[in-house]
C-alpha atoms as a PDB file:
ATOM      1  CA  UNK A   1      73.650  61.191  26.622  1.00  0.00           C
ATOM      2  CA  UNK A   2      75.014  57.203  26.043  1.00  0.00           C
ATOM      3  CA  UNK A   3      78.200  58.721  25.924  1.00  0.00           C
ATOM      4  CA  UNK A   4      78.276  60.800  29.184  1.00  0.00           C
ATOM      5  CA  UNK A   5      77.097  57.908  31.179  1.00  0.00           C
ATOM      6  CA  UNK A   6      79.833  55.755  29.356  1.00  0.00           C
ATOM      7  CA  UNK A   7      82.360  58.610  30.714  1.00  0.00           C
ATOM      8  CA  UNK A   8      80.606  58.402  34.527  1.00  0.00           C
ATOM      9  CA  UNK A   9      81.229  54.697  34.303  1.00  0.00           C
ATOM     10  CA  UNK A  10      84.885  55.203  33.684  1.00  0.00           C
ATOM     11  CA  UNK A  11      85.026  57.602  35.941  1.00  0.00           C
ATOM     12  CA  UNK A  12      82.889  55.246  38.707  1.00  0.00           C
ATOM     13  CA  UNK A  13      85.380  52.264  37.566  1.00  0.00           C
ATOM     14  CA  UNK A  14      87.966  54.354  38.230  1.00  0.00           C
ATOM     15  CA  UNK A  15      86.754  55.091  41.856  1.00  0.00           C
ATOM     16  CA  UNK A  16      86.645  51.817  42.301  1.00  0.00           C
ATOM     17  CA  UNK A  17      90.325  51.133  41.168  1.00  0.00           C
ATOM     18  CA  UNK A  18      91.436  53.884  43.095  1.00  0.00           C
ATOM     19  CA  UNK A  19      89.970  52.429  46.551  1.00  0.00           C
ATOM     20  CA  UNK A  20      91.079  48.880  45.805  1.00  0.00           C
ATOM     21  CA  UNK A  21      94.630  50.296  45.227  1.00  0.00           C
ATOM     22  CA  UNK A  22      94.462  52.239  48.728  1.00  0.00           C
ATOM     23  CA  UNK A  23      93.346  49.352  50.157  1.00  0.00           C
ATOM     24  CA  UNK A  24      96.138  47.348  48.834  1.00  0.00           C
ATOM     25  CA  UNK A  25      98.478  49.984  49.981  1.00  0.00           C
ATOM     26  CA  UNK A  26      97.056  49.913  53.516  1.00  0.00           C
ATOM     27  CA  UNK A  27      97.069  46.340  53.803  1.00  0.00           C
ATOM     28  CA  UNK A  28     100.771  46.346  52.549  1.00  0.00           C
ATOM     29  CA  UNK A  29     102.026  48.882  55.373  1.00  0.00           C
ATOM     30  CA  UNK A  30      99.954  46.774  57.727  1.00  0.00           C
ATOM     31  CA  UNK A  31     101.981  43.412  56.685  1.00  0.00           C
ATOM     32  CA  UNK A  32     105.077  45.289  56.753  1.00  0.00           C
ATOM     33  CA  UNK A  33     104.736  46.380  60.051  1.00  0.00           C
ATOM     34  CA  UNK A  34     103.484  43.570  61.633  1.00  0.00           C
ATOM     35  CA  UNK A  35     105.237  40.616  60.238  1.00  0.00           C
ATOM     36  CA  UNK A  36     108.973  42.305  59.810  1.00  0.00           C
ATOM     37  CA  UNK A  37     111.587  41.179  62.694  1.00  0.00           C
ATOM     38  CA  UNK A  38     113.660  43.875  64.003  1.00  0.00           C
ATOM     39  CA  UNK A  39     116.832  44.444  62.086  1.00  0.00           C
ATOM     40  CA  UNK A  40     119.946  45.979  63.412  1.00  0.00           C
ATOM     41  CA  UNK A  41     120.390  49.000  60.345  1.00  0.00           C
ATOM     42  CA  UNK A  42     123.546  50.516  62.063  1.00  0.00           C
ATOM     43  CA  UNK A  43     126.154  49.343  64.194  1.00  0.00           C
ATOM     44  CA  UNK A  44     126.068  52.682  66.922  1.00  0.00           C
ATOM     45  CA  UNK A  45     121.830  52.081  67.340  1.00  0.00           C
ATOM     46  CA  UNK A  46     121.558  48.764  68.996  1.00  0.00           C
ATOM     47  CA  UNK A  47     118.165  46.819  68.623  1.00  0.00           C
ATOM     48  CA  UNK A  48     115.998  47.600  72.033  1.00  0.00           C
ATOM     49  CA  UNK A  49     112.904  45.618  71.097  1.00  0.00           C
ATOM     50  CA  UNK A  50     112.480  42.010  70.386  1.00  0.00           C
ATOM     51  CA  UNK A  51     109.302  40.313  68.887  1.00  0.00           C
ATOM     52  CA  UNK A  52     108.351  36.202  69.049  1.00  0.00           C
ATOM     53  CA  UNK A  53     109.374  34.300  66.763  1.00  0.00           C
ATOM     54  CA  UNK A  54     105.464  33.447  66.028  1.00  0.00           C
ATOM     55  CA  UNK A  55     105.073  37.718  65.390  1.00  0.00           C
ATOM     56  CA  UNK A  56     107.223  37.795  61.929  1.00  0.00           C
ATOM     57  CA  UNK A  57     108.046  35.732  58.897  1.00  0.00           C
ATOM     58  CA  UNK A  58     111.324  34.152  58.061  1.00  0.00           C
ATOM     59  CA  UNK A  59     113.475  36.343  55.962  1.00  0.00           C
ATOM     60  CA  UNK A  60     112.992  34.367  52.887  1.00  0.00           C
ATOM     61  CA  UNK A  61     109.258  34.254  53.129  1.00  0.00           C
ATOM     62  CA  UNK A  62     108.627  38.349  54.462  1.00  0.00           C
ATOM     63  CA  UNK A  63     110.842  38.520  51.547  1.00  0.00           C
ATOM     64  CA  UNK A  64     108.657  36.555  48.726  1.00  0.00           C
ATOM     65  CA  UNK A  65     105.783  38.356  50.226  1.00  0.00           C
ATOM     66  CA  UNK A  66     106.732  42.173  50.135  1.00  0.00           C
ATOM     67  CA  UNK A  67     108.023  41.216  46.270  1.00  0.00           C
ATOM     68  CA  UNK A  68     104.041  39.822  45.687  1.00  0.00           C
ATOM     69  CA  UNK A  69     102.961  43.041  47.291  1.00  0.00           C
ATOM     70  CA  UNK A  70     105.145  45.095  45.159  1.00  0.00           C
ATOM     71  CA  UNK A  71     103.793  43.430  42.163  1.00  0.00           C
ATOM     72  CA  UNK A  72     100.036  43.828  43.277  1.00  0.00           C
ATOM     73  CA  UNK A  73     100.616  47.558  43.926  1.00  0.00           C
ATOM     74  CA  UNK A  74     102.197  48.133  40.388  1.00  0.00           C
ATOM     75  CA  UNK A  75      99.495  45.963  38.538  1.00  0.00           C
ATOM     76  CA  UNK A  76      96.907  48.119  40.680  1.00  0.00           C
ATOM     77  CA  UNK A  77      98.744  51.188  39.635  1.00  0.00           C
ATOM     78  CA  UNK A  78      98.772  50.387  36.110  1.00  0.00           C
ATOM     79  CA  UNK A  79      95.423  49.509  35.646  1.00  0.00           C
ATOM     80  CA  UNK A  80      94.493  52.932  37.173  1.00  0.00           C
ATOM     81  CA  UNK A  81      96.949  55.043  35.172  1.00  0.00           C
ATOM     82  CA  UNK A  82      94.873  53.156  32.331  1.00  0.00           C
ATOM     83  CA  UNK A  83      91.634  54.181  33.223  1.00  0.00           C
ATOM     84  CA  UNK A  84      92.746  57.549  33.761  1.00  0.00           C
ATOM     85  CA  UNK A  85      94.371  57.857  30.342  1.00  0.00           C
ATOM     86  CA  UNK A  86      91.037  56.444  28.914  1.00  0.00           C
ATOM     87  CA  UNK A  87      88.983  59.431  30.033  1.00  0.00           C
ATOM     88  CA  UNK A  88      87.975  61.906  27.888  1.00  0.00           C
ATOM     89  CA  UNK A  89      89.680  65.668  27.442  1.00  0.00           C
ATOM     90  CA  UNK A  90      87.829  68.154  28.975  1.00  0.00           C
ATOM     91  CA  UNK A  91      85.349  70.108  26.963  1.00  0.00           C
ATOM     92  CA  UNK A  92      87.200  73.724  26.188  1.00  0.00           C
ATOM     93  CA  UNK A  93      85.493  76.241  28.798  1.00  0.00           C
ATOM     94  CA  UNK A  94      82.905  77.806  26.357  1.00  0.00           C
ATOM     95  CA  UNK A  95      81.547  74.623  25.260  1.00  0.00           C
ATOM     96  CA  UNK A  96      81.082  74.062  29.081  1.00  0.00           C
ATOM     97  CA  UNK A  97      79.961  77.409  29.692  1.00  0.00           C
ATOM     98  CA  UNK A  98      77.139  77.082  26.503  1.00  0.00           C
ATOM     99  CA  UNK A  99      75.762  73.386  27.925  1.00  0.00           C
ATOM    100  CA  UNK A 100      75.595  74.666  31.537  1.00  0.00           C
ATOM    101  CA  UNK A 101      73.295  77.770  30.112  1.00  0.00           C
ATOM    102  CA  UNK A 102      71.555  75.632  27.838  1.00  0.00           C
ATOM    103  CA  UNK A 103      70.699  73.675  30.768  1.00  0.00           C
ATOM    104  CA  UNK A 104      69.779  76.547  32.493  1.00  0.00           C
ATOM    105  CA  UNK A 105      67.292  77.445  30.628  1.00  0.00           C
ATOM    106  CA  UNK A 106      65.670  73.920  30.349  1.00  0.00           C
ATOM    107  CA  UNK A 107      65.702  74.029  33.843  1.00  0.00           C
ATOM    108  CA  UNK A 108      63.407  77.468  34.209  1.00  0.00           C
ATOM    109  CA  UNK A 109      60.876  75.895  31.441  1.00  0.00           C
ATOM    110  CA  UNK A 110      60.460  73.033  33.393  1.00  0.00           C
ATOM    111  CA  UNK A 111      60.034  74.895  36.786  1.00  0.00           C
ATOM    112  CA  UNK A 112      57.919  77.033  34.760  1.00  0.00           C
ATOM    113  CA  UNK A 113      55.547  74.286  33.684  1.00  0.00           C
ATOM    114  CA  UNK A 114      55.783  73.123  36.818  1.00  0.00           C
ATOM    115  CA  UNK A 115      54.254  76.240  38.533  1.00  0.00           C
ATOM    116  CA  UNK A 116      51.633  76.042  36.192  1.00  0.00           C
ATOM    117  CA  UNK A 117      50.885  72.366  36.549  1.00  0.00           C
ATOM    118  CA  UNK A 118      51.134  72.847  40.477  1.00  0.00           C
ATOM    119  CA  UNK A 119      48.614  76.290  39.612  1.00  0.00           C
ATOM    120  CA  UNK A 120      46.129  74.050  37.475  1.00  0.00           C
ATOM    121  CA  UNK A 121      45.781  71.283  39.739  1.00  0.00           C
ATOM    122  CA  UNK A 122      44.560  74.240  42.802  1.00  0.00           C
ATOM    123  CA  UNK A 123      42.101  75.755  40.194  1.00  0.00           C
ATOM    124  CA  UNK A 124      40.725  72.346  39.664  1.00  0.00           C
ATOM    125  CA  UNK A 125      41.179  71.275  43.381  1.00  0.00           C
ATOM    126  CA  UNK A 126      38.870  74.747  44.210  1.00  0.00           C
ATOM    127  CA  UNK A 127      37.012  73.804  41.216  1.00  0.00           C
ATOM    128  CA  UNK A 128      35.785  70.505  42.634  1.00  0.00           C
ATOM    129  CA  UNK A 129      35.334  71.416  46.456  1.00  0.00           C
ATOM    130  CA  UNK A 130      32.873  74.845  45.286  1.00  0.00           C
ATOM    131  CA  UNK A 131      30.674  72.002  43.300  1.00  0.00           C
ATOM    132  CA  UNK A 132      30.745  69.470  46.272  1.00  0.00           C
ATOM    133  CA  UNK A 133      30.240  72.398  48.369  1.00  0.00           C
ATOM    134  CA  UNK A 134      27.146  73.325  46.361  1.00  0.00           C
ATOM    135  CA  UNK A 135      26.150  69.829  46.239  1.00  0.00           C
ATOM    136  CA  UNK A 136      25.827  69.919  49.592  1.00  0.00           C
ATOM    137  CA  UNK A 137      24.653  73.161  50.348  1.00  0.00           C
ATOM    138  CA  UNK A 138      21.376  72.265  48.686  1.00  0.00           C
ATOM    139  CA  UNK A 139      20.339  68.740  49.743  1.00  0.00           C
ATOM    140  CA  UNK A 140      16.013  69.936  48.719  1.00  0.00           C
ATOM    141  CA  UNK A 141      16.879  69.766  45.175  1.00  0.00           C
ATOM    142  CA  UNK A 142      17.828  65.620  45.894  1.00  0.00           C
ATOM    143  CA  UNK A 143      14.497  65.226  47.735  1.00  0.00           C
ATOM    144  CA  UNK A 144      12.239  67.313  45.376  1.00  0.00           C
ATOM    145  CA  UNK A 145      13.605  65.155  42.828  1.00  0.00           C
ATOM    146  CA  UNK A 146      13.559  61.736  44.402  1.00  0.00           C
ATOM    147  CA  UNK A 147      10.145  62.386  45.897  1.00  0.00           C
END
């Protein structure tokens, strides 16, 4: 048992990685296309859209910055590939097939004593409300006896 909720950690850890590393994807494209100036890629497709200076980062600098964001995205990747290689094989399909019966069956004996706990507790329910019921039916047996 320890060890299966050491292997949903990893696995929960692992969710975790995975979101950070979209979110550092999403946040890369967002950079990208926000703070890159308008290059001229080929000399037949002239630029047709300008953007303020204010709007993009100096060459140098969008340059330094997509390298940073390069790095982040590898280290991100890395440290998921990690996690994922740290995960345990899968159990061979019988072994599955055996636990999931196994816990079948533990399953029907406690839904069995269930029923029966659920089944004792209305006995002693009906139990209790035909002896109030008498109780109360008969209220000369109090007075003969307190008078």
């Amino acid at each position: 048992m320890l060890q299966e909720l050491s292997h949903m950690d990893r696995i929960t850890q692992l969710q975790d990685e995975i979101q950070q590393l979209l979110t550092i994807m999403s946040s890369s494209i967002a950079y990208l296309t926000s703070r890159a100036n308008f290059v001229q890629v080929s000399q037949e497709i002239p630029i047709t859209k300008s953007r303020n200076p204010e709007k993009y980062d100096p060459p140098d600098r969008f340059e330094e910055n997509k390298q940073e964001l390069v790095r982040d995205l590898i280290v991100k990747a890395k440290q998921v590939e990690y996690l994922i290689q740290s995960l345990p094989e899968p159990d061979p399909e019988e072994k599955q097939v055996e636990r999931l019966q196994a816990l079948e069956e533990e399953m029907a004996q406690a839904n069995a004593e269930y029923i029966q706990a659920v089944n004792r507790a209305k006995n002693l329910h009906a139990q209790i409300c035909d002896v109030l019921r008498n109780m109360l039916d008969e209220p000369d047996i109090v007075k003969d006896e307190a008078g």
